[in-house]
N, C-alpha and C. Protein backbone atom coordinates (compact mmCIF):
# COMPACT_ATOMS: atom_id res chain seq x y z
N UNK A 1 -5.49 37.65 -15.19
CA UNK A 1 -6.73 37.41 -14.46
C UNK A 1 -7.25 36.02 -14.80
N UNK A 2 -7.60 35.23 -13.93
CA UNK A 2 -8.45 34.24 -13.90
C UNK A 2 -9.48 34.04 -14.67
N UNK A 3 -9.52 33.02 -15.60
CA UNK A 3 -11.22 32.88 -15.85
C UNK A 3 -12.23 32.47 -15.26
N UNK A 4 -13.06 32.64 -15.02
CA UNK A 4 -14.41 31.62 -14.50
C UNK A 4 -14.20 30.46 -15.26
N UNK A 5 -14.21 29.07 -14.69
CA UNK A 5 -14.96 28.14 -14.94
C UNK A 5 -15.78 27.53 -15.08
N UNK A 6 -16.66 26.96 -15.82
CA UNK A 6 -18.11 26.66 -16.20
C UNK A 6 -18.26 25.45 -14.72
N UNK A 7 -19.55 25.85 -13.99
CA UNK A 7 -19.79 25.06 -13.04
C UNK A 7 -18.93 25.63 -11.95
N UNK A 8 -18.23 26.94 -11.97
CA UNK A 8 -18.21 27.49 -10.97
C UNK A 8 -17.57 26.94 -9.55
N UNK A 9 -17.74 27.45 -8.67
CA UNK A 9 -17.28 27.02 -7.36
C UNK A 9 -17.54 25.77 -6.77
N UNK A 10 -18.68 24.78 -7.21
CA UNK A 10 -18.83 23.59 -7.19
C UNK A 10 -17.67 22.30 -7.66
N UNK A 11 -17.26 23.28 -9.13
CA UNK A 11 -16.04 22.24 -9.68
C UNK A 11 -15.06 22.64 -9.27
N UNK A 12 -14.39 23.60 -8.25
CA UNK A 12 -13.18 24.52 -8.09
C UNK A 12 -13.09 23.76 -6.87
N UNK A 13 -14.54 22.84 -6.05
CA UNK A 13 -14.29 22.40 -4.90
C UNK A 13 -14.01 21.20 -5.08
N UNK A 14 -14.83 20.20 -6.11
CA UNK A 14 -14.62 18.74 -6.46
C UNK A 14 -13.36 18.86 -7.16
N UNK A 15 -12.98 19.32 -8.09
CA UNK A 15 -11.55 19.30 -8.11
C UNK A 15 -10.34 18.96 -7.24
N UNK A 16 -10.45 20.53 -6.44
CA UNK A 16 -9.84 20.71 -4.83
C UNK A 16 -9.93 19.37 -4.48
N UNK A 17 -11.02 18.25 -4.12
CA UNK A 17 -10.95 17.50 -3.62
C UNK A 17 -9.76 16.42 -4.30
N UNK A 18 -10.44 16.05 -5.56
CA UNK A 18 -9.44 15.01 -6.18
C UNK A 18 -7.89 15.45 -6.18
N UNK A 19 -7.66 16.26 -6.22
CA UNK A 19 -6.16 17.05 -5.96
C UNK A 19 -5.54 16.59 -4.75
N UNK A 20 -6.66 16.99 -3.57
CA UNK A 20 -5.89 16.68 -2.01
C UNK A 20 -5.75 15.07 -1.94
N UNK A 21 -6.75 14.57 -2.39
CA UNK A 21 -6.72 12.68 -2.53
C UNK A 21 -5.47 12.61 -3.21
N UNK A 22 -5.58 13.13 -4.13
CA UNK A 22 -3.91 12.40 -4.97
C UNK A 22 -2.64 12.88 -4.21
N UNK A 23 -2.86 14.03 -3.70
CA UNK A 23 -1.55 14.57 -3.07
C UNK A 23 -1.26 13.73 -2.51
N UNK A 24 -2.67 13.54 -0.61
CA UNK A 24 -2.31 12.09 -0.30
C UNK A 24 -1.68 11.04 -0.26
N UNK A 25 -2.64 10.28 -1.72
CA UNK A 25 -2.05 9.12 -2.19
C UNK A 25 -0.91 9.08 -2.50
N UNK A 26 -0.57 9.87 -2.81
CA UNK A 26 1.37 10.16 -3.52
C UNK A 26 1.73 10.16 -2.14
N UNK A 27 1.61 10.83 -1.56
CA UNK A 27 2.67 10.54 0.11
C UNK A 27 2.38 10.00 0.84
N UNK A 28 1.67 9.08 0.90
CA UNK A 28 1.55 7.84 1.63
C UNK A 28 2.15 6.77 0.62
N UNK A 29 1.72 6.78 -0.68
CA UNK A 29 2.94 5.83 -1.95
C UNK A 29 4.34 5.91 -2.34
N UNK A 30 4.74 7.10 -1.76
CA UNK A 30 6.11 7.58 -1.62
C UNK A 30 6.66 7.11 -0.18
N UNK A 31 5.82 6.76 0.93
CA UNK A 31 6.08 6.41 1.83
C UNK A 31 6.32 4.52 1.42
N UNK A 32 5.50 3.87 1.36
CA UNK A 32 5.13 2.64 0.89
C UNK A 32 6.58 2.39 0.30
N UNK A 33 6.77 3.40 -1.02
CA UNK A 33 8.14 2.84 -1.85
C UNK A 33 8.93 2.78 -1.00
N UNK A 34 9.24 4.14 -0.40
CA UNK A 34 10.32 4.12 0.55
C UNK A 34 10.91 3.05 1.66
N UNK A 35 9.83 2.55 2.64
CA UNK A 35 10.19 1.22 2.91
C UNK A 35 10.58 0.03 1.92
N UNK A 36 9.62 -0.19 1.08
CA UNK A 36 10.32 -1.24 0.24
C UNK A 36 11.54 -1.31 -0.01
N UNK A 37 11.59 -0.16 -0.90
CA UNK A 37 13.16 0.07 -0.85
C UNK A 37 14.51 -0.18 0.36
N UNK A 38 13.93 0.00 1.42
CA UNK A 38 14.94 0.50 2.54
C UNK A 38 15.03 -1.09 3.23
N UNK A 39 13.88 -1.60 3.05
CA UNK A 39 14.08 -2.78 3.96
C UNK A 39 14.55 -4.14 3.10
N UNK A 40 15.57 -3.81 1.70
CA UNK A 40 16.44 -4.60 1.44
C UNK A 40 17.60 -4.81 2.12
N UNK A 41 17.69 -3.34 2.97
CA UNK A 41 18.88 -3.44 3.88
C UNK A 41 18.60 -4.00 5.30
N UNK A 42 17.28 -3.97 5.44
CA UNK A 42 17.18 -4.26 7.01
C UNK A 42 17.36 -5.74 7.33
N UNK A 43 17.66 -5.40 8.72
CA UNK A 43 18.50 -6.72 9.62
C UNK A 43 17.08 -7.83 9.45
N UNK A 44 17.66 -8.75 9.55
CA UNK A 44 16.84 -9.93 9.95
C UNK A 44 17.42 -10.63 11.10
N UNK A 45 16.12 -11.79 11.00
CA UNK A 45 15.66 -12.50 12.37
C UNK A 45 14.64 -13.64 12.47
N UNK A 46 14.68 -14.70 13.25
CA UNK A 46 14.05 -16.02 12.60
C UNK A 46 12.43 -15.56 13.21
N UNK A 47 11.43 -15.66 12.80
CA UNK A 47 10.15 -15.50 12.48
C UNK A 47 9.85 -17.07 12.85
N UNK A 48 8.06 -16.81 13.29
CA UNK A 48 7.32 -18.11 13.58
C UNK A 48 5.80 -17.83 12.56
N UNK A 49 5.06 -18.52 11.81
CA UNK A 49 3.88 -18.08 10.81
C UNK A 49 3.34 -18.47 11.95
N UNK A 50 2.08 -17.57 12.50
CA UNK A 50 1.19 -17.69 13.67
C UNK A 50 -0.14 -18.25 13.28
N UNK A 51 -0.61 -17.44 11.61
CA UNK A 51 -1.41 -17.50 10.90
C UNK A 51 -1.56 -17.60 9.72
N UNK A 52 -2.40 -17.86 8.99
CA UNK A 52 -2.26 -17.96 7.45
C UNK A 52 -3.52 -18.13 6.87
N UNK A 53 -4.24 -17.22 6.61
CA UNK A 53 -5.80 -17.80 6.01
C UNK A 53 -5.83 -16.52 5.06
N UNK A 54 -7.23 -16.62 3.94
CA UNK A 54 -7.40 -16.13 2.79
C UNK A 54 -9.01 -15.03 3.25
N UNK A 55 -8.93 -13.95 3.73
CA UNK A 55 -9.82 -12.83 4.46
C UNK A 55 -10.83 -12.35 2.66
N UNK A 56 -11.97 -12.29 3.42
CA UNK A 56 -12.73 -12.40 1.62
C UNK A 56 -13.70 -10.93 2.38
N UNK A 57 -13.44 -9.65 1.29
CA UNK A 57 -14.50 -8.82 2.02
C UNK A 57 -15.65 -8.56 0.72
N UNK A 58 -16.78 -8.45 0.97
CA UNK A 58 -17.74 -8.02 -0.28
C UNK A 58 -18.18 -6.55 0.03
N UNK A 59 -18.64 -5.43 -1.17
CA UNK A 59 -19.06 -4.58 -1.29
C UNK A 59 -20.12 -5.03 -2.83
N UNK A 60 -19.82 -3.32 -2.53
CA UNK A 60 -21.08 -3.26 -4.02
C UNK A 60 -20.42 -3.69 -5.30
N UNK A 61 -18.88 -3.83 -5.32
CA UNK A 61 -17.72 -3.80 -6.51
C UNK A 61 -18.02 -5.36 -6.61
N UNK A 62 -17.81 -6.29 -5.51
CA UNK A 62 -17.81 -7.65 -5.68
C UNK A 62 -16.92 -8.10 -4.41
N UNK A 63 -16.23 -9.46 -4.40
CA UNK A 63 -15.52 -10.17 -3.24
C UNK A 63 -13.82 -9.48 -3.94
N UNK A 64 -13.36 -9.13 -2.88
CA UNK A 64 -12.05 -8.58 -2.70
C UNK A 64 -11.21 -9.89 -1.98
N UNK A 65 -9.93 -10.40 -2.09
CA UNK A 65 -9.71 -11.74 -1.12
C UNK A 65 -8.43 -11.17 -0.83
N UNK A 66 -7.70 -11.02 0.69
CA UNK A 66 -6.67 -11.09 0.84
C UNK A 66 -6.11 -11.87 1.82
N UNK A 67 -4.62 -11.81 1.47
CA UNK A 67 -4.13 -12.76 2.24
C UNK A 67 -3.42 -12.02 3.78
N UNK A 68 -3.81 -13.19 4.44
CA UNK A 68 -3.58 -12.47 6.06
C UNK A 68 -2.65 -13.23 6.51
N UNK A 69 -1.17 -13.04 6.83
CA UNK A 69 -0.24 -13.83 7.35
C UNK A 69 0.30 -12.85 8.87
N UNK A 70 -0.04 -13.97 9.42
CA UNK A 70 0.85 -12.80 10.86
C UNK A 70 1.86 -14.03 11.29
N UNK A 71 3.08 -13.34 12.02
CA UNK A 71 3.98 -14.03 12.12
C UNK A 71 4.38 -12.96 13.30
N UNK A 72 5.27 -13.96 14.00
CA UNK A 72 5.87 -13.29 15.10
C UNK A 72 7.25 -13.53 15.44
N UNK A 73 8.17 -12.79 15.96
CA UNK A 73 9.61 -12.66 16.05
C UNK A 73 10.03 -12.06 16.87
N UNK A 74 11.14 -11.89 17.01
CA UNK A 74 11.97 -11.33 18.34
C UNK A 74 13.16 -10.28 18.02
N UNK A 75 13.58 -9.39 19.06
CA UNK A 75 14.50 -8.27 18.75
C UNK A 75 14.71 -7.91 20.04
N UNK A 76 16.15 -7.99 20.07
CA UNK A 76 16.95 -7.64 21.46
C UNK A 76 15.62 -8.24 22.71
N UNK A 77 15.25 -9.49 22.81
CA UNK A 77 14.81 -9.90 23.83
C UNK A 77 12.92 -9.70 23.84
N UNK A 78 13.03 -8.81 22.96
CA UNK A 78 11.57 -8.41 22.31
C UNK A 78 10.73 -8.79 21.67
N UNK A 79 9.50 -9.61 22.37
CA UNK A 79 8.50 -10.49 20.89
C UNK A 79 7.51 -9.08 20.12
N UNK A 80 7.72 -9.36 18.85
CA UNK A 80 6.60 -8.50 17.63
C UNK A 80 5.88 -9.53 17.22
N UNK A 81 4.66 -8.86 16.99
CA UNK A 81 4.11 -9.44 15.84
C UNK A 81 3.74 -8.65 14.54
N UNK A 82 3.70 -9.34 13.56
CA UNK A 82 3.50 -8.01 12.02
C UNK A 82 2.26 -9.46 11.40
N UNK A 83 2.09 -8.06 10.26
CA UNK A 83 1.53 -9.05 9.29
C UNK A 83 1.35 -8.59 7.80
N UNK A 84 2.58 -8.31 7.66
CA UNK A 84 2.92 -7.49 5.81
C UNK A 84 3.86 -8.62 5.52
N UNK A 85 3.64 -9.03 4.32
CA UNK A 85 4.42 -10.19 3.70
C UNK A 85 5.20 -9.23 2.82
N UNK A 86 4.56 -8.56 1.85
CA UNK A 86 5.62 -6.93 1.56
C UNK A 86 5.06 -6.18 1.12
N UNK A 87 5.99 -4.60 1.03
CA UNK A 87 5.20 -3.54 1.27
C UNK A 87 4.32 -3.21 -0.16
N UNK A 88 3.48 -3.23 -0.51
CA UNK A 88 2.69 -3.24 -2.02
C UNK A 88 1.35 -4.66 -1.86
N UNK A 89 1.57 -5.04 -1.05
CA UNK A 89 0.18 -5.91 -0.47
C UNK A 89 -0.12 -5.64 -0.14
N UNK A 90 -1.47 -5.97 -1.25
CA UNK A 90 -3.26 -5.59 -1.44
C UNK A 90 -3.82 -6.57 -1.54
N UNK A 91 -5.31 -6.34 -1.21
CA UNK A 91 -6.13 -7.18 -1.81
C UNK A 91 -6.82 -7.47 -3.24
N UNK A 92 -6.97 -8.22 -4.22
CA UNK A 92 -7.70 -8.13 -4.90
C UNK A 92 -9.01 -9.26 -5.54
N UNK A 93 -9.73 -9.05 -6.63
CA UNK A 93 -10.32 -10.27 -6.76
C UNK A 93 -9.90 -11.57 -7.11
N UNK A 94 -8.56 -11.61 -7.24
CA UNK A 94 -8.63 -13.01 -7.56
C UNK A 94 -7.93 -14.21 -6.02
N UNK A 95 -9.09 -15.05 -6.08
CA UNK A 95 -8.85 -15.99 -4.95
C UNK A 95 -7.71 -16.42 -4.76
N UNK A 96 -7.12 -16.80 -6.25
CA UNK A 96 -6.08 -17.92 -6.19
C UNK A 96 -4.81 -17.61 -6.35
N UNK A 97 -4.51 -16.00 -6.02
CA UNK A 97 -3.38 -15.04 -5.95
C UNK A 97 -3.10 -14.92 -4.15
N UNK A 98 -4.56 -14.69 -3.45
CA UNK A 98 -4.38 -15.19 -1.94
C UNK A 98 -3.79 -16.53 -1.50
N UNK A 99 -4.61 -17.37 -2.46
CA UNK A 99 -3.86 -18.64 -1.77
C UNK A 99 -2.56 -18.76 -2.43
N UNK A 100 -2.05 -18.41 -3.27
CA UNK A 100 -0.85 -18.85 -3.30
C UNK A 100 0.47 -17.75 -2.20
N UNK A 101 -0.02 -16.87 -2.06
CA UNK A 101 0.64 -16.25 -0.86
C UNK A 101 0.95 -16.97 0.69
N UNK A 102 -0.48 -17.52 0.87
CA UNK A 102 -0.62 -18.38 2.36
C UNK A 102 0.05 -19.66 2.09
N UNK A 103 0.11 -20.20 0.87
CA UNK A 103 0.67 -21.22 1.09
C UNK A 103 2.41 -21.25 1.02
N UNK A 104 2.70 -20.39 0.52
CA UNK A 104 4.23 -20.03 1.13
C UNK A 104 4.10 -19.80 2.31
N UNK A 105 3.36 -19.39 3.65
CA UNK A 105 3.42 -19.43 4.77
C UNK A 105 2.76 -20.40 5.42
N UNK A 106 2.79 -22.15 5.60
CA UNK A 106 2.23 -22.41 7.02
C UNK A 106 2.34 -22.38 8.13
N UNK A 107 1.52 -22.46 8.76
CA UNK A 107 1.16 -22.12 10.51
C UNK A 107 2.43 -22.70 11.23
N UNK A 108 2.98 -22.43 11.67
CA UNK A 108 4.11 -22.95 12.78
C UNK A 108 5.60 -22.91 11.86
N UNK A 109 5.51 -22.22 10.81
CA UNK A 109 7.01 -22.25 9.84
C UNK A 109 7.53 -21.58 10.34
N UNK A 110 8.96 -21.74 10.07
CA UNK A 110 10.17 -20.95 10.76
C UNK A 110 10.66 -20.31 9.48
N UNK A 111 10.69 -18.70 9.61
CA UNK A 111 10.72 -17.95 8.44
C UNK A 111 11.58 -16.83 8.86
N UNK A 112 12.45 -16.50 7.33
CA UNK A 112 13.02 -15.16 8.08
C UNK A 112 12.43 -14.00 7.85
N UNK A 113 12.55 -12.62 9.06
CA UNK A 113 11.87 -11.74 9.07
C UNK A 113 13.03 -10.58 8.98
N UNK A 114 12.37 -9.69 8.30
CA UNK A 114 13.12 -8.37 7.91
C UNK A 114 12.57 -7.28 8.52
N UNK A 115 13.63 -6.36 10.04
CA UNK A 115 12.71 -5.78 10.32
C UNK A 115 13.65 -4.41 10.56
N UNK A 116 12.83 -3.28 10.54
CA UNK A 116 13.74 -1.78 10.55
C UNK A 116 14.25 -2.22 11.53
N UNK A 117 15.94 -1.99 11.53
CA UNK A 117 16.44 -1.47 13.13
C UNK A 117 15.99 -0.38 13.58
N UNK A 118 15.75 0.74 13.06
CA UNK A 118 15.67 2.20 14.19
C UNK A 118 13.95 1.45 14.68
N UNK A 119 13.01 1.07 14.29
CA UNK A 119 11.62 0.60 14.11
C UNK A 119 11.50 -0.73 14.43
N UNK A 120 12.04 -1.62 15.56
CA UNK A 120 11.74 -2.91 15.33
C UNK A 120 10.11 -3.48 14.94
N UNK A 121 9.39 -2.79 14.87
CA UNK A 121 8.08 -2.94 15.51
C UNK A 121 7.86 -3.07 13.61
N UNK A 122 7.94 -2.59 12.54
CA UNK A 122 7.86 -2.77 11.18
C UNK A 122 8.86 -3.84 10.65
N UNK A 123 8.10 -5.16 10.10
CA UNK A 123 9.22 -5.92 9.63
C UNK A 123 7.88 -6.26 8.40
N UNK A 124 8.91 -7.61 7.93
CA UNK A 124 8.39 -8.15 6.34
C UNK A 124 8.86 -9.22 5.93
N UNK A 125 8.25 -10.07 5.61
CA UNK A 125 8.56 -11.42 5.07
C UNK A 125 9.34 -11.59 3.61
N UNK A 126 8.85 -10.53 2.90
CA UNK A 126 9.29 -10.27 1.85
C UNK A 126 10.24 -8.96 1.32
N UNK A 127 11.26 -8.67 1.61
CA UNK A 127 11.93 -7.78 1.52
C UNK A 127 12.55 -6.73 0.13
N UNK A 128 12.49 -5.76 -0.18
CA UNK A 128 12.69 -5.09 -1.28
C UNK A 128 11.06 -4.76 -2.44
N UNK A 129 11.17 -3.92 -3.27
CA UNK A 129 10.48 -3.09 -4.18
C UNK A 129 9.91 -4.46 -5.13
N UNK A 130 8.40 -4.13 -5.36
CA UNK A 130 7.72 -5.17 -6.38
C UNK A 130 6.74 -4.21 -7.36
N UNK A 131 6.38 -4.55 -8.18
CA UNK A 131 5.56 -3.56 -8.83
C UNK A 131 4.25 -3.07 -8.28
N UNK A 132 3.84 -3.68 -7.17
CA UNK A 132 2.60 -3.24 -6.55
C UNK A 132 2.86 -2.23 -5.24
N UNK A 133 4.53 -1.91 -4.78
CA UNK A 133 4.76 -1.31 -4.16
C UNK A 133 4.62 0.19 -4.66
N UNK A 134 4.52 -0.01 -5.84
CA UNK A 134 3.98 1.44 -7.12
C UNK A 134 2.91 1.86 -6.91
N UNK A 135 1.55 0.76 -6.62
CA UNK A 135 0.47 1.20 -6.75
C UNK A 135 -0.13 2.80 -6.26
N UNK A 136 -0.18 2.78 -5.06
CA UNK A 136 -0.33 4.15 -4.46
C UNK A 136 0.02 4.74 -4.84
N UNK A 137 1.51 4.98 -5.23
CA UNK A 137 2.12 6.55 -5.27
C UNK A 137 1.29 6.87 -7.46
N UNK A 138 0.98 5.90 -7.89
CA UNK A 138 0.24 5.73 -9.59
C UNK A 138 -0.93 6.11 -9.24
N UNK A 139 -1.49 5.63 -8.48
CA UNK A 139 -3.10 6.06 -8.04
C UNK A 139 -3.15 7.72 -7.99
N UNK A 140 -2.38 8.19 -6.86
CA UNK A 140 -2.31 9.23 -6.53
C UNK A 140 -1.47 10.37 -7.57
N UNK A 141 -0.88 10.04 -8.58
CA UNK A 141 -0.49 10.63 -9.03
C UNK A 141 -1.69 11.02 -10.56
N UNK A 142 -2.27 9.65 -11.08
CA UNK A 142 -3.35 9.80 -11.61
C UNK A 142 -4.55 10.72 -11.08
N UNK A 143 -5.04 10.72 -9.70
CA UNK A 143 -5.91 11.43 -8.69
C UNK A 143 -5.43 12.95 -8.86
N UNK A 144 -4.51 13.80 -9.41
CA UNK A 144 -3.89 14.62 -8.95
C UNK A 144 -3.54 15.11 -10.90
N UNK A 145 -3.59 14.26 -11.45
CA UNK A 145 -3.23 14.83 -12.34
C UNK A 145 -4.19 14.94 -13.53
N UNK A 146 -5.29 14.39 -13.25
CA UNK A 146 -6.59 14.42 -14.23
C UNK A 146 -7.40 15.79 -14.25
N UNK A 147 -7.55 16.17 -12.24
CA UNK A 147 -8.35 17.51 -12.54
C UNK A 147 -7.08 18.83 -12.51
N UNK A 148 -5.64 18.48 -12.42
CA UNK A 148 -4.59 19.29 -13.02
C UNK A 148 -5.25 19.82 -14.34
N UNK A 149 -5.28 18.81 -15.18
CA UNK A 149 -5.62 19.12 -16.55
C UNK A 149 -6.81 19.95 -16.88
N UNK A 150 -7.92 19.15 -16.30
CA UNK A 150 -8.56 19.78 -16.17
C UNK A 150 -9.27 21.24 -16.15
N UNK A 151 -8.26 21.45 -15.02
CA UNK A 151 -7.92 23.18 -14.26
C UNK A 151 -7.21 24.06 -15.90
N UNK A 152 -5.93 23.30 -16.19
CA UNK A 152 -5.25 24.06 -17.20
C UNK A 152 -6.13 24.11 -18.59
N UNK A 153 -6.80 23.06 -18.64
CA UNK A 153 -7.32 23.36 -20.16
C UNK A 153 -8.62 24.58 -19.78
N UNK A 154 -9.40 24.59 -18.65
CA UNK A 154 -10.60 25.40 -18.65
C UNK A 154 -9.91 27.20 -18.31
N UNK A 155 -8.89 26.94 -17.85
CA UNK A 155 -7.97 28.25 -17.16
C UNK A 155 -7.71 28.79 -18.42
N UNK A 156 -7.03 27.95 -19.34
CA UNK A 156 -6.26 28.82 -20.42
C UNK A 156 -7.30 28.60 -21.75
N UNK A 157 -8.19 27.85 -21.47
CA UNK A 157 -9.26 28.85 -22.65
C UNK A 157 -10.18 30.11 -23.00
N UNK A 158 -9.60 29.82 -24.42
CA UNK A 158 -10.00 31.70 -24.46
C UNK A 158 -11.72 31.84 -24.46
């Protein structure tokens, strides 16, 4: 039999919640890896940098800066445009981590692009697994495994 937990159905729901967030996050970060991974194999194709500027958003946390590169390319006769340099790009606070991204891309460069064959429509400037391609599926696994504990230590006390 179950114990009650102190705080009751309130914490059985906020829990519930952080659980479904991490589940989430894990499969959408398992997704994330998964491209990374996959699009070491994918075909390429010569790319044009359309854009290149440093996007600054503020909240209550502070200025977030990321870098915005869109580029455009072709497939079987087909123009795309994307704008993932690779898969694990985020934004964060530091300015001068954006600019050094944009400035590997200026405006009118001829660049190669990596893009799914079954998916032409998903490509990447930067191809294969980086440590920030981790982030999500760490987030979510943290999200998921704090009120785990949680659950087990209040469950199995006597």
């Amino acid at each position: 039999m179950m114990r009650r937990i102190k705080g009751g159905c309130w914490l059985y729901a906020f829990l519930s919640i952080f659980l479904l967030v991490g589940f989430g996050l894990m499969i959408w970060g398992a997704q994330i890896l998964k491209n990374a991974s996959a699009s070491s194999d994918w075909s390429a194709t010569q790319g044009e940098i359309i854009s290149a500027f440093v996007r600054e958003s503020q909240d209550e946390d502070g200025v977030t800066y990321h870098a915005d590169v869109n580029y455009s390319y072709a497939v079987d006769d087909r123009r795309y445009q994307a704008d993932t340099v690779n898969f694990g790009q985020y934004g964060s606070s530091s300015k001068a981590r954006a600019e050094e991204i944009i400035s590997r891309y200026p405006v009118g460069e001829r660049v190669n692009v990596y893009y799914d064959p079954e998916t032409p429509e998903t490509a990447v400037l930067e191809p294969g697994v980086t440590w920030s391609s981790y982030l999500v599926l760490g987030m979510g696994f943290l999200f998921a495994l704090i009120p785990s504990i949680i659950l087990i230590f209040n469950i199995a006390r006597p």
